[in-house]
N, C-alpha and C. Protein backbone atom coordinates (compact mmCIF):
# COMPACT_ATOMS: atom_id res chain seq x y z
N UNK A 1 -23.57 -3.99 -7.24
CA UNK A 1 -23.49 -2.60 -6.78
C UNK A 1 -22.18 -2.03 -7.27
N UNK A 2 -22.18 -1.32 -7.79
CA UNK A 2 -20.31 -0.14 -8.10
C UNK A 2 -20.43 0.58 -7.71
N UNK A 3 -19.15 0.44 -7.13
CA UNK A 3 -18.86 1.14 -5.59
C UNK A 3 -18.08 2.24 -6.22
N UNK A 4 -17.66 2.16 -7.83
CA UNK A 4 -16.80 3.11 -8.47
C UNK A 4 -15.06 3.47 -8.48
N UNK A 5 -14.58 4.25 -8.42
CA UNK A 5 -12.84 4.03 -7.93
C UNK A 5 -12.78 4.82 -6.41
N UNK A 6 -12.12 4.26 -5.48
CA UNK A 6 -12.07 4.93 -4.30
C UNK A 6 -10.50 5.02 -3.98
N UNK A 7 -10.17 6.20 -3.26
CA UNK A 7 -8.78 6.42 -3.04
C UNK A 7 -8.34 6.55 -2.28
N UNK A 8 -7.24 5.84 -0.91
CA UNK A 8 -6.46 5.41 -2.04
C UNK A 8 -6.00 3.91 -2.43
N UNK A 9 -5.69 3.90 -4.21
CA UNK A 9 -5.24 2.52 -3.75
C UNK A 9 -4.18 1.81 -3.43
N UNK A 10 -4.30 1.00 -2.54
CA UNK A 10 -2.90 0.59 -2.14
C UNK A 10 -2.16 -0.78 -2.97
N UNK A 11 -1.06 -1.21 -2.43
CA UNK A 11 -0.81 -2.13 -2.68
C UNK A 11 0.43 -2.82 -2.20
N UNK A 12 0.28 -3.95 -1.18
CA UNK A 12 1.09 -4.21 -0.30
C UNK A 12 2.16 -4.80 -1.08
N UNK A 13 3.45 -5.02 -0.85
CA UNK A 13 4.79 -5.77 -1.60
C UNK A 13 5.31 -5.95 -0.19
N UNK A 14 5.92 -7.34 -0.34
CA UNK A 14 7.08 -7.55 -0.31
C UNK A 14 8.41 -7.83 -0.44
N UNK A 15 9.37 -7.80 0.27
CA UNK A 15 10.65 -7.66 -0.19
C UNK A 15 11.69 -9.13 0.27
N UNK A 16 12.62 -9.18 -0.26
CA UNK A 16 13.60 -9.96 0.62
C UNK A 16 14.61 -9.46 1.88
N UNK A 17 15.19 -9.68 2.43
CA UNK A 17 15.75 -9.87 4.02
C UNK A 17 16.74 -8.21 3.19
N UNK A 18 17.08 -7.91 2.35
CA UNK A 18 18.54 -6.98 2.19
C UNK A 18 16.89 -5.52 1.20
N UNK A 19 15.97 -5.94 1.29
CA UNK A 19 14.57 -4.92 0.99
C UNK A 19 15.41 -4.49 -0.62
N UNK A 20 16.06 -5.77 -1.73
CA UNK A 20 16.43 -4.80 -2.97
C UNK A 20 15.70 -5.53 -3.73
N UNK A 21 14.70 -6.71 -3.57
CA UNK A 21 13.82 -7.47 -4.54
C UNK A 21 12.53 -7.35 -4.43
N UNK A 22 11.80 -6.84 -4.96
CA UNK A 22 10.35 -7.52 -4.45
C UNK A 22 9.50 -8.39 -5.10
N UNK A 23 8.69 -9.06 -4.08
CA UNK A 23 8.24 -10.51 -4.51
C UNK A 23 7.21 -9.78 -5.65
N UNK A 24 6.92 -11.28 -6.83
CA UNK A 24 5.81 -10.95 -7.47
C UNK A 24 4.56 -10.92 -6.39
N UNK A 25 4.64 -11.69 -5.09
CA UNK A 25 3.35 -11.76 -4.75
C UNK A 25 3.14 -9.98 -4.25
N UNK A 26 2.08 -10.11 -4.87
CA UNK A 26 1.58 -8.21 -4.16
C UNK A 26 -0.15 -8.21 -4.17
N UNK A 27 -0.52 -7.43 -2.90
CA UNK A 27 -1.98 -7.57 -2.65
C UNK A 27 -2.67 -6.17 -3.11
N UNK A 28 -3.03 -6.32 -3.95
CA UNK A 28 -4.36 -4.29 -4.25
C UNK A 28 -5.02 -4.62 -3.49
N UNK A 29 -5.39 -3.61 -2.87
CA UNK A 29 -6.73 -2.85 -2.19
C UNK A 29 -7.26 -2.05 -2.31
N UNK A 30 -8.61 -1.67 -2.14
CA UNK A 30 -9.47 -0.82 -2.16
C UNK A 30 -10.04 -0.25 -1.23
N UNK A 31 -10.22 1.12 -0.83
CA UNK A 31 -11.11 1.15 0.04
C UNK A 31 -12.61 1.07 0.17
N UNK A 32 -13.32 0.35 1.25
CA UNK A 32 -14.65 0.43 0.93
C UNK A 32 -15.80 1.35 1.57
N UNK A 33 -16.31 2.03 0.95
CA UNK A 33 -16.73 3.59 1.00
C UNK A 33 -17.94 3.45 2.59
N UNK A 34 -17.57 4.13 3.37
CA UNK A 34 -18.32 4.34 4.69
C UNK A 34 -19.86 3.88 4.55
N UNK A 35 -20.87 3.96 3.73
CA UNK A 35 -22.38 3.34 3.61
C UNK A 35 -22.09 2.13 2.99
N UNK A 36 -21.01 1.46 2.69
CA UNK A 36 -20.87 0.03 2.25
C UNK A 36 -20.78 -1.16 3.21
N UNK A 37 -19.45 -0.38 4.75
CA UNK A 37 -19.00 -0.95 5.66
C UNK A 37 -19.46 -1.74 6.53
N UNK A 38 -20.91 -1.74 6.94
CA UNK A 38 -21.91 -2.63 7.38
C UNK A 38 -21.90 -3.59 6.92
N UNK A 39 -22.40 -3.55 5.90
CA UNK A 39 -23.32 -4.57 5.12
C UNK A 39 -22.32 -4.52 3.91
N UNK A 40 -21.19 -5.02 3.29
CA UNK A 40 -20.77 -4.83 1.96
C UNK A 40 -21.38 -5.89 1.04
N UNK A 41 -21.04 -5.40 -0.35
CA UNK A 41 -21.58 -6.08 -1.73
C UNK A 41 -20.53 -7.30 -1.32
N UNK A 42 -21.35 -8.32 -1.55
CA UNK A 42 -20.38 -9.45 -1.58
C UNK A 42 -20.12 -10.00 -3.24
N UNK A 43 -18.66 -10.11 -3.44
CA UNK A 43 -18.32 -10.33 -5.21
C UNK A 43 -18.55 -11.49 -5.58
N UNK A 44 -18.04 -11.61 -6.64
CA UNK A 44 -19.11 -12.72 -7.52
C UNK A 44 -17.65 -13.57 -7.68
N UNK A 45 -16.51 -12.66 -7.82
CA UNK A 45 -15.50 -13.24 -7.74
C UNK A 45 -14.84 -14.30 -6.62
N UNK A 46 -14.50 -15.16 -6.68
CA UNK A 46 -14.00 -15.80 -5.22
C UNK A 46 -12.55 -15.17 -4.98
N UNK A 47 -11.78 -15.02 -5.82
CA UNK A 47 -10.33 -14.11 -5.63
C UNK A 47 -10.54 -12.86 -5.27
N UNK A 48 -11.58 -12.51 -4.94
CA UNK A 48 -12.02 -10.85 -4.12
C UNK A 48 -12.47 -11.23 -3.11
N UNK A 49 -11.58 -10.31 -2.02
CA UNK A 49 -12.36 -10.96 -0.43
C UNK A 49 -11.68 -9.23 0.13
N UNK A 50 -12.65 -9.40 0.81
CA UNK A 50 -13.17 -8.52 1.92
C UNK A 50 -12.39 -8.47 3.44
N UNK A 51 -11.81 -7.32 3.54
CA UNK A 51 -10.78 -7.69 4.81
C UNK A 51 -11.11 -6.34 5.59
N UNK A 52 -11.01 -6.58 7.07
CA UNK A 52 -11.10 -5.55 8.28
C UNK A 52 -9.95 -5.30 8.28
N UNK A 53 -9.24 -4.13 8.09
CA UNK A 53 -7.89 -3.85 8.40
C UNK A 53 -8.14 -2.98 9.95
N UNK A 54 -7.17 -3.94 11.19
CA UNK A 54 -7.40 -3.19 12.38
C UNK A 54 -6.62 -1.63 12.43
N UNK A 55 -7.11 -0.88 13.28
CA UNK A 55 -6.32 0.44 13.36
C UNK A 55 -4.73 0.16 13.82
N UNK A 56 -4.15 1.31 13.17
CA UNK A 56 -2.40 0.95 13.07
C UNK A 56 -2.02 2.37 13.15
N UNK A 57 -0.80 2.57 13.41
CA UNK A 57 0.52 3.25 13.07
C UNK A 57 0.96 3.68 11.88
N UNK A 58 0.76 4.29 11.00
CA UNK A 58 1.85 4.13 9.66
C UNK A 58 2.52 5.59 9.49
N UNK A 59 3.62 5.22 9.15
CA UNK A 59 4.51 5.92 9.02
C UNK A 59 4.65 6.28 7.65
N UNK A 60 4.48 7.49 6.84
CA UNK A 60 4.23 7.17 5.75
C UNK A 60 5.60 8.44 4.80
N UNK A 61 5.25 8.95 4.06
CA UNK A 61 6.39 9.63 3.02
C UNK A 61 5.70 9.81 1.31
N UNK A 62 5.88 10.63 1.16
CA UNK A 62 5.16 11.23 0.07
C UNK A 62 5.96 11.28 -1.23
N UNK A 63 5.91 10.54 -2.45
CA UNK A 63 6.66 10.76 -3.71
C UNK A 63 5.64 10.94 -5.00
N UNK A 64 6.24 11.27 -5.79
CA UNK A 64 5.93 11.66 -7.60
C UNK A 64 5.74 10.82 -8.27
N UNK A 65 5.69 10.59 -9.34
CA UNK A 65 5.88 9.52 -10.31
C UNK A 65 5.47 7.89 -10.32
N UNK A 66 6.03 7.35 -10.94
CA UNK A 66 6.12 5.98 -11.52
C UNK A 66 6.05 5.09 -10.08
N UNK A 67 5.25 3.70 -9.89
CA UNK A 67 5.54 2.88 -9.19
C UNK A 67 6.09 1.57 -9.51
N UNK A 68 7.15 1.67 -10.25
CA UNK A 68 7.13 0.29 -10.88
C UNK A 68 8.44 -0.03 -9.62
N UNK A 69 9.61 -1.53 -9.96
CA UNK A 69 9.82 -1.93 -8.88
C UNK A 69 11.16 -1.14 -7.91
N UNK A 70 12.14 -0.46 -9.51
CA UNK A 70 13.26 0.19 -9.18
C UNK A 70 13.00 1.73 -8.33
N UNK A 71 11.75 2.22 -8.68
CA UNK A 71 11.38 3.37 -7.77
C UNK A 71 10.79 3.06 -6.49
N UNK A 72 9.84 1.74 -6.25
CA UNK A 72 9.57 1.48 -4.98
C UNK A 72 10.79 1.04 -3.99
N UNK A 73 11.81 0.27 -4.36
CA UNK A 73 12.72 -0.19 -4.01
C UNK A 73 13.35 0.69 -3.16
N UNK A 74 13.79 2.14 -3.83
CA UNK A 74 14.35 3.79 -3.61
C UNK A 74 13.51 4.36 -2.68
N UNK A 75 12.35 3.96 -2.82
CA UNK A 75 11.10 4.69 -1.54
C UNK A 75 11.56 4.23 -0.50
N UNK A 76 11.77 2.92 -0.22
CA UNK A 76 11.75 1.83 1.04
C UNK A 76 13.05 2.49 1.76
N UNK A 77 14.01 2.24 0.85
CA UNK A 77 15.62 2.80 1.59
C UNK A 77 15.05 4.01 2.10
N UNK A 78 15.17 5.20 0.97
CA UNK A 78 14.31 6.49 1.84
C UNK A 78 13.96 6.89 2.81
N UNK A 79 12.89 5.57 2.91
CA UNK A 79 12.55 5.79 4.37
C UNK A 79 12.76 5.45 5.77
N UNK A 80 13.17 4.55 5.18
CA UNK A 80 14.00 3.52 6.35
C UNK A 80 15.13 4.63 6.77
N UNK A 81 15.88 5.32 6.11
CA UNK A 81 16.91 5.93 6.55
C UNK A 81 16.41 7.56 7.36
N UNK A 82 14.94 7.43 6.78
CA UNK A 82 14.84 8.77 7.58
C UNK A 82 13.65 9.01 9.17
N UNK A 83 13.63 7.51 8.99
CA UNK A 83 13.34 6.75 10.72
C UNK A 83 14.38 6.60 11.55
N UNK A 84 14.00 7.35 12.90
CA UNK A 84 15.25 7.35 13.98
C UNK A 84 15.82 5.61 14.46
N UNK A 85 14.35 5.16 14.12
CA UNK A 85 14.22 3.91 14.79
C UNK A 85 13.60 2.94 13.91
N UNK A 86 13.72 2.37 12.36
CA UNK A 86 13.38 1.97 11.92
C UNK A 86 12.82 0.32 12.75
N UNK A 87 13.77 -0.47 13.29
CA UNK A 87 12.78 -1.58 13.70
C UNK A 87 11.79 -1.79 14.46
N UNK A 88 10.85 -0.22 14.52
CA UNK A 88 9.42 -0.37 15.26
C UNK A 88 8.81 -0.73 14.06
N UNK A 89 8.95 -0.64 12.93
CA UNK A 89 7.84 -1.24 11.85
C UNK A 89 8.37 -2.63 11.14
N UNK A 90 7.22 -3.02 10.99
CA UNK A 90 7.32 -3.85 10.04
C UNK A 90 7.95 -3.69 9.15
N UNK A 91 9.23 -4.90 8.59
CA UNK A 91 10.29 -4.89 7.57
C UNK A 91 9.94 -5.93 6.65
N UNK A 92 8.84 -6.61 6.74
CA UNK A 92 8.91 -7.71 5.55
C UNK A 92 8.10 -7.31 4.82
N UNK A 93 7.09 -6.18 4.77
CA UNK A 93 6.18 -5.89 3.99
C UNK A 93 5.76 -4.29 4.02
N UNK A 94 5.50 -3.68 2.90
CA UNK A 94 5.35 -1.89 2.70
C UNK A 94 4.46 -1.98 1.94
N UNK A 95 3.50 -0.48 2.08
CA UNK A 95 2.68 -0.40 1.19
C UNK A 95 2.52 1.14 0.59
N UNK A 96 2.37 0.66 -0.36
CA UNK A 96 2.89 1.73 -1.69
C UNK A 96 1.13 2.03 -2.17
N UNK A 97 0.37 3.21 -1.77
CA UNK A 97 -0.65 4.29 -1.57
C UNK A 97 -0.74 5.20 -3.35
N UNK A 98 -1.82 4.96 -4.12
CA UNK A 98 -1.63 5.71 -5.35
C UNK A 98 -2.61 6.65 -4.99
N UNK A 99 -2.39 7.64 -5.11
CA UNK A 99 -3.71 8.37 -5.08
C UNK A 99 -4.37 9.33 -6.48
N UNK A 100 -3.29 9.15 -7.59
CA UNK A 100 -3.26 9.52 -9.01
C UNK A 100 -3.91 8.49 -10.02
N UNK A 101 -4.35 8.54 -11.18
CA UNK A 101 -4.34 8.01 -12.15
C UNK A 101 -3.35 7.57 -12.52
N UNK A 102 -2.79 5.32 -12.17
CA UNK A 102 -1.59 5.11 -12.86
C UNK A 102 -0.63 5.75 -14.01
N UNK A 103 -1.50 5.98 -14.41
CA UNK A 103 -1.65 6.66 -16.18
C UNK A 103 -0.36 8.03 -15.77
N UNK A 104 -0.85 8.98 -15.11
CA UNK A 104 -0.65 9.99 -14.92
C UNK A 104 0.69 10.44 -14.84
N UNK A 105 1.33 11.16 -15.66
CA UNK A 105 2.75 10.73 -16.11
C UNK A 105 3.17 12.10 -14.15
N UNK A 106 2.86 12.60 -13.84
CA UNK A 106 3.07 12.58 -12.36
C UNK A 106 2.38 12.75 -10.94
N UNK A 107 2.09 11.07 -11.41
CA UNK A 107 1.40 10.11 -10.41
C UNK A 107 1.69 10.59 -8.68
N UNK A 108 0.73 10.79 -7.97
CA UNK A 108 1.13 11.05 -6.42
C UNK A 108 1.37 9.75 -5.62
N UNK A 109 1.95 9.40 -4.86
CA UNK A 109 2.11 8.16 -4.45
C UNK A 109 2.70 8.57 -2.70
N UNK A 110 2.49 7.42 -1.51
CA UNK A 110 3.43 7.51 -0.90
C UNK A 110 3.73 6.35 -0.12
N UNK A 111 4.84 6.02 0.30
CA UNK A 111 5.15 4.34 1.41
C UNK A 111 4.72 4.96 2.62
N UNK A 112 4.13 3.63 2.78
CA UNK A 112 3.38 3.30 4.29
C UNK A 112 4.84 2.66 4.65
N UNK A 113 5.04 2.24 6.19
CA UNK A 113 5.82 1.56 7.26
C UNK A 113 4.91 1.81 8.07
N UNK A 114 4.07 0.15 8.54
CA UNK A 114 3.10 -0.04 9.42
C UNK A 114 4.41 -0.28 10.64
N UNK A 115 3.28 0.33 11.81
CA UNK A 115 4.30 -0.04 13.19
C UNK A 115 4.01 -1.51 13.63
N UNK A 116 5.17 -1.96 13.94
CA UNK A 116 4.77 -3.55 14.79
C UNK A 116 3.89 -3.72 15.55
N UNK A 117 3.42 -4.40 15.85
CA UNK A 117 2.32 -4.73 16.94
C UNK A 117 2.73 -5.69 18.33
């Protein structure tokens, strides 16, 4: 079944303890389109899996351009500094929202800061 491109996509990173590195490990996601959610296509791939993300908090912030690591890095501070109370969210992990064509020389993007649980 193709489900086609759905938006937006995300992609979780994390960082180290001082948030100026981020790990290679990073997760894409997709969203999966409301008549899929029941019943989804199950992949052929075994490195594609299927996840319930529970309802959350996110705190989010809106930028331009490029996501590579020196501009995500600049998002994170950003935002962190413009939270009254940054340690209600989660600090070991952000997620960086494309809603442009990578391609797109000015790409819409914005950081998530999920709230703790």
């Amino acid at each position: 079944d193709y489900l086609g491109m759905t938006l937006p996509i995300v992609t979780i990173v994390r960082t180290d303890e001082s948030h100026s590195v981020i790990s290679q490990d990073v997760t894409v996601a997709y969203y999966l389109p409301i008549e899929h959610q029941a019943q989804p296509p199950q992949p052929y791939d075994n490195e594609i899996i299927i996840e319930v993300w529970p309802a959350a908090t996110v705190y989010t912030r809106g930028f331009t351009g490029p996501t590579n690591e020196v501009t995500i890095i600049n998002q994170i501070s950003a935002m962190a500094e413009l939270l009254d109370s940054p340690g209600v969210c989660a600090n070991d992990s952000f997620i960086v929202a494309g809603y442009t064509n990578p391609a797109h020389s000015h790409r819409q993007n914005e950081i998530w800061f999920l709230e703790r649980r």
